[in-house]
C-alpha atoms as a PDB file:
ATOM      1  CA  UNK A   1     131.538 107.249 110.392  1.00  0.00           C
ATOM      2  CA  UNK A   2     128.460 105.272 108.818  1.00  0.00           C
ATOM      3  CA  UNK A   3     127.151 107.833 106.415  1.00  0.00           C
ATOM      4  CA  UNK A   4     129.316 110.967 105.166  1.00  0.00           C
ATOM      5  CA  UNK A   5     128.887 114.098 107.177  1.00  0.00           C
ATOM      6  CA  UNK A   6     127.933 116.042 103.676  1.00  0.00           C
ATOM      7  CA  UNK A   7     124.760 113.489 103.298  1.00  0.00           C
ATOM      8  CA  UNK A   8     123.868 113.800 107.498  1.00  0.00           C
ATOM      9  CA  UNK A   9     123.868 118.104 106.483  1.00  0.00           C
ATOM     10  CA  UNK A  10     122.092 117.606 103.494  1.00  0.00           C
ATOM     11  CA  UNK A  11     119.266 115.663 105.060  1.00  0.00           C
ATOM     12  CA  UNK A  12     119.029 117.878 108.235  1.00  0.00           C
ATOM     13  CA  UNK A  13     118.237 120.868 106.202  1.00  0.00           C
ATOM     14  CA  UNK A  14     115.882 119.015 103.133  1.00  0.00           C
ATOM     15  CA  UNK A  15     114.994 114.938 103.525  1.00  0.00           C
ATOM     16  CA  UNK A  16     114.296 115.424 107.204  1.00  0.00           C
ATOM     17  CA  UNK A  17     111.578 117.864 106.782  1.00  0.00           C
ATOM     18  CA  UNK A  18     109.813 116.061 104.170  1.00  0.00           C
ATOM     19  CA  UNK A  19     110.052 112.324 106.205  1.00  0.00           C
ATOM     20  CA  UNK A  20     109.574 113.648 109.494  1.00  0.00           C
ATOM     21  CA  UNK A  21     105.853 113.391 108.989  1.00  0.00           C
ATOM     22  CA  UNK A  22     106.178 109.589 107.652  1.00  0.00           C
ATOM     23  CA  UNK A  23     108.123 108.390 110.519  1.00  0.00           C
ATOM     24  CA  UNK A  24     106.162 108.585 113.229  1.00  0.00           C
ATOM     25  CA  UNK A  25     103.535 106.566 111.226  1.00  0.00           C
ATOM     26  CA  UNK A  26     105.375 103.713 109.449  1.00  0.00           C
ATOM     27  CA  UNK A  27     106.513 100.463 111.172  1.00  0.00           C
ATOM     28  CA  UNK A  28     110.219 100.730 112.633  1.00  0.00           C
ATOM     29  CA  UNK A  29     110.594 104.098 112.049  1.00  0.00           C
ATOM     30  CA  UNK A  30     110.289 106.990 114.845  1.00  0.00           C
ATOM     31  CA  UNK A  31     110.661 110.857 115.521  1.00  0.00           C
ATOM     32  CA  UNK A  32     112.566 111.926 118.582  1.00  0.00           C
ATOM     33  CA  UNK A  33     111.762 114.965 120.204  1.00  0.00           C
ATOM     34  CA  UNK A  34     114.922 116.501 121.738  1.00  0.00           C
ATOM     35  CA  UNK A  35     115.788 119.838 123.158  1.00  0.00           C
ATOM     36  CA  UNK A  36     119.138 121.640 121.910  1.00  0.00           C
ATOM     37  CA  UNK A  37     122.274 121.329 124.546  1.00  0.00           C
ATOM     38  CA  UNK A  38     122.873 124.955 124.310  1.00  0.00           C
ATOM     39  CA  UNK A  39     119.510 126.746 122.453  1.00  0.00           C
ATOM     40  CA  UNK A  40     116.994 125.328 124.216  1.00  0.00           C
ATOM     41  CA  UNK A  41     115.061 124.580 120.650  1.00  0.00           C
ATOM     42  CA  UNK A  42     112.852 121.931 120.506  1.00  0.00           C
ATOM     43  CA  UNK A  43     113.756 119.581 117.699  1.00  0.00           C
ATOM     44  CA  UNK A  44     112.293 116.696 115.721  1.00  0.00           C
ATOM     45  CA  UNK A  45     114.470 113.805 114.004  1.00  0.00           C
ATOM     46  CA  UNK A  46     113.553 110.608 112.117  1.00  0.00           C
ATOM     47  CA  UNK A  47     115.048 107.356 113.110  1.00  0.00           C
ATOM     48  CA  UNK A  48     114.863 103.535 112.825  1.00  0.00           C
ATOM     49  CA  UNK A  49     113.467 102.041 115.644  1.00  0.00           C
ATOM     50  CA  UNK A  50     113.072  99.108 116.980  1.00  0.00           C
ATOM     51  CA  UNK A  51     112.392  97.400 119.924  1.00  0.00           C
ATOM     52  CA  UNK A  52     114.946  94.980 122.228  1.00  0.00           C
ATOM     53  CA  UNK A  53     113.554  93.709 125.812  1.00  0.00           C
ATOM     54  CA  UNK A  54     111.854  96.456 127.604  1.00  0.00           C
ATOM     55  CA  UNK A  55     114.004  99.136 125.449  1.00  0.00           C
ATOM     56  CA  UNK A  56     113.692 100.804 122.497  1.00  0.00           C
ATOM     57  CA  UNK A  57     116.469 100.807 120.187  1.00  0.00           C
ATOM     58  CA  UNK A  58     117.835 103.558 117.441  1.00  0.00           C
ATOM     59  CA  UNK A  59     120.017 102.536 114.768  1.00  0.00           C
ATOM     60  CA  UNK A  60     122.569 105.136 114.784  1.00  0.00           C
ATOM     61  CA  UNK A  61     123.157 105.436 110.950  1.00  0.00           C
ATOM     62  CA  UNK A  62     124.905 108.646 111.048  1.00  0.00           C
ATOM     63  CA  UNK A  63     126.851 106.984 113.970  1.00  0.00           C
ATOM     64  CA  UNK A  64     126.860 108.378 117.795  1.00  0.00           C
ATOM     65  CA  UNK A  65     128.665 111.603 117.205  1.00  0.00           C
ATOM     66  CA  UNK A  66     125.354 113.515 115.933  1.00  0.00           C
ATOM     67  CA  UNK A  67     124.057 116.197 117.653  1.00  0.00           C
ATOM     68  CA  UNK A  68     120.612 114.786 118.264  1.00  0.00           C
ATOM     69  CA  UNK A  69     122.387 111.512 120.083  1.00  0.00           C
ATOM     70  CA  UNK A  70     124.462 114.221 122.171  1.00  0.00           C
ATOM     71  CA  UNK A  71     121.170 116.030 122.907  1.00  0.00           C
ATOM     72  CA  UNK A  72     119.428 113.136 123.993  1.00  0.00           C
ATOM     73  CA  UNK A  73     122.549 111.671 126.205  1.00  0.00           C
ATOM     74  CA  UNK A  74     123.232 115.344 128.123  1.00  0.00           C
ATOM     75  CA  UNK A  75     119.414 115.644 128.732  1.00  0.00           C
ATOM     76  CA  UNK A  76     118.720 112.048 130.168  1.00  0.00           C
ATOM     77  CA  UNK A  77     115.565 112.074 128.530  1.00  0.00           C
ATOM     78  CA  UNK A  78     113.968 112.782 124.999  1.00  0.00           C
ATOM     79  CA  UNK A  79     109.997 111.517 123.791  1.00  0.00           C
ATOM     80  CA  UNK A  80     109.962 109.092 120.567  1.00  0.00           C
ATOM     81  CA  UNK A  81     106.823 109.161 118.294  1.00  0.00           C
ATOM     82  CA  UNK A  82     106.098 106.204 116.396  1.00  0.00           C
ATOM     83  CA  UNK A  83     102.778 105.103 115.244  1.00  0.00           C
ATOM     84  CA  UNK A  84     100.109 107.470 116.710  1.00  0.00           C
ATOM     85  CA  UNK A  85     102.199 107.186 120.275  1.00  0.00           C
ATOM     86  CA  UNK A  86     104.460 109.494 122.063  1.00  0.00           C
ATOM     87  CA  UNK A  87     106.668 107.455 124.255  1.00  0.00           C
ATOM     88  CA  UNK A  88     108.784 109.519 127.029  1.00  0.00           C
ATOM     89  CA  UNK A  89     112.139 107.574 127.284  1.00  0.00           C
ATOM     90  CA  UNK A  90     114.712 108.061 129.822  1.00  0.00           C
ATOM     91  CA  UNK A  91     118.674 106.963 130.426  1.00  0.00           C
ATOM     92  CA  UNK A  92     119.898 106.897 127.293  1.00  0.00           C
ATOM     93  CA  UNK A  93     122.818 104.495 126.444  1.00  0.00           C
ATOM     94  CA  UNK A  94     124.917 104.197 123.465  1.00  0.00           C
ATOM     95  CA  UNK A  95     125.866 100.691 122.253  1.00  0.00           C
ATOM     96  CA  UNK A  96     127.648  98.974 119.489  1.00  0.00           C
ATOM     97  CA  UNK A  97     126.994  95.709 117.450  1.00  0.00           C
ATOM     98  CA  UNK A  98     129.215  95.179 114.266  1.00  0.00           C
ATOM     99  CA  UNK A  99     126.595  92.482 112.970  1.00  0.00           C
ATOM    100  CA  UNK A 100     123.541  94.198 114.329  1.00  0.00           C
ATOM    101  CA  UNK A 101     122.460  91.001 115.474  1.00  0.00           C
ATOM    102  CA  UNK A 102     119.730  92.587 117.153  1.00  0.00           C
ATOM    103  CA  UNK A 103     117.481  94.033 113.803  1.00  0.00           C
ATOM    104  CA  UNK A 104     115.520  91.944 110.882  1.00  0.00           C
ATOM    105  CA  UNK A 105     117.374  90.518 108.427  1.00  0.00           C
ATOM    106  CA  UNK A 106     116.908  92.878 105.906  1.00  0.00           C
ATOM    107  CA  UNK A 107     117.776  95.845 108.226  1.00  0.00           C
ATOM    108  CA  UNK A 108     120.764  94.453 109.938  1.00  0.00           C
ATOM    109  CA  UNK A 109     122.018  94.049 105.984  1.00  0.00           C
ATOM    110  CA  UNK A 110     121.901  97.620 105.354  1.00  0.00           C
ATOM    111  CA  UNK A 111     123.499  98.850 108.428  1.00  0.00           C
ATOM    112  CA  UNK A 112     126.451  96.472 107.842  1.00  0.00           C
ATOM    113  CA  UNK A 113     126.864  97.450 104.344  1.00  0.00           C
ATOM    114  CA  UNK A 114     126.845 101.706 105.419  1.00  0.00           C
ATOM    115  CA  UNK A 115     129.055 100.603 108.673  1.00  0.00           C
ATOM    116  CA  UNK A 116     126.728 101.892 111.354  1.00  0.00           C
ATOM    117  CA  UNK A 117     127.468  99.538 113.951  1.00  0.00           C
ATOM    118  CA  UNK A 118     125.880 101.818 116.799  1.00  0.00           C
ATOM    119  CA  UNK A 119     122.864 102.257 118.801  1.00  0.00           C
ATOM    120  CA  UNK A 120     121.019 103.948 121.399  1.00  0.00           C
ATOM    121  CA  UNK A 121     118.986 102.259 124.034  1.00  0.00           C
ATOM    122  CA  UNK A 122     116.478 103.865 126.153  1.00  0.00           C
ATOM    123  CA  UNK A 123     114.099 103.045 128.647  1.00  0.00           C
ATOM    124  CA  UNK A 124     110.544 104.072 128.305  1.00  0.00           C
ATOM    125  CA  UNK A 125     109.474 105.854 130.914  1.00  0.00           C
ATOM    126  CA  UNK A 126     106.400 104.482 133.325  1.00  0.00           C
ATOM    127  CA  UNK A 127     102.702 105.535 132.407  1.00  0.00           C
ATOM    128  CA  UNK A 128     101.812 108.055 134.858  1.00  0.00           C
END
């Protein structure tokens, strides 16, 4: 696993809360809204973002096995806000790149020195 599960518990309950408000502002960074698998909460989680062809991409720094990835992959469908925008995304699809060829330079550097060689693609969903 990327990060240890101690630091992903840590920063559910504490860091989370406080970033959660930054995320959705700063460049390459994003909130996804998600609904629980089995309660049915709504919940919020900050992520790298970034976009690849039509998708948008998630760095998966905690790797795939979180419970916001499951959420998102058994529902289909979660909304990402990032900069002032809240982007309904559809067909979620986990990926992996061991040189995260696909981020900036100083991003794909980071991931490869925590390990987090996954990612999750989704499609943005049409403007209605």
């Amino acid at each position: 696993m990327p990060l240890p599960r101690t630091m992903a518990r840590f920063n559910k309950i504490v860091t989370n809360r406080v970033t959660t408000p930054f995320a959705q502002l700063l460049p390459g960074t994003a909130v996804v809204e998600h609904r629980g698998r089995r309660s049915g909460r709504v919940f919020r989680t900050p992520v790298l973002l970034f976009g690849v062809g039509d998708d948008l991409r998630i760095a998966l720094t905690y790797g795939a096995d979180t419970d916001w990835v499951r959420n998102v992959c058994a529902a289909g469908e979660a909304v990402v806000h990032t900069r002032g925008r809240a982007i309904p995304v559809r067909d979620p699809r986990l990926g992996t790149d061991r040189q995260a060829s696909w981020a900036p330079l100083p991003v794909r550097v980071a991931l490869q020195a925590i390990g987090a060689h996954g990612y999750l693609d989704c499609t943005p969903q049409p403007h209605r």
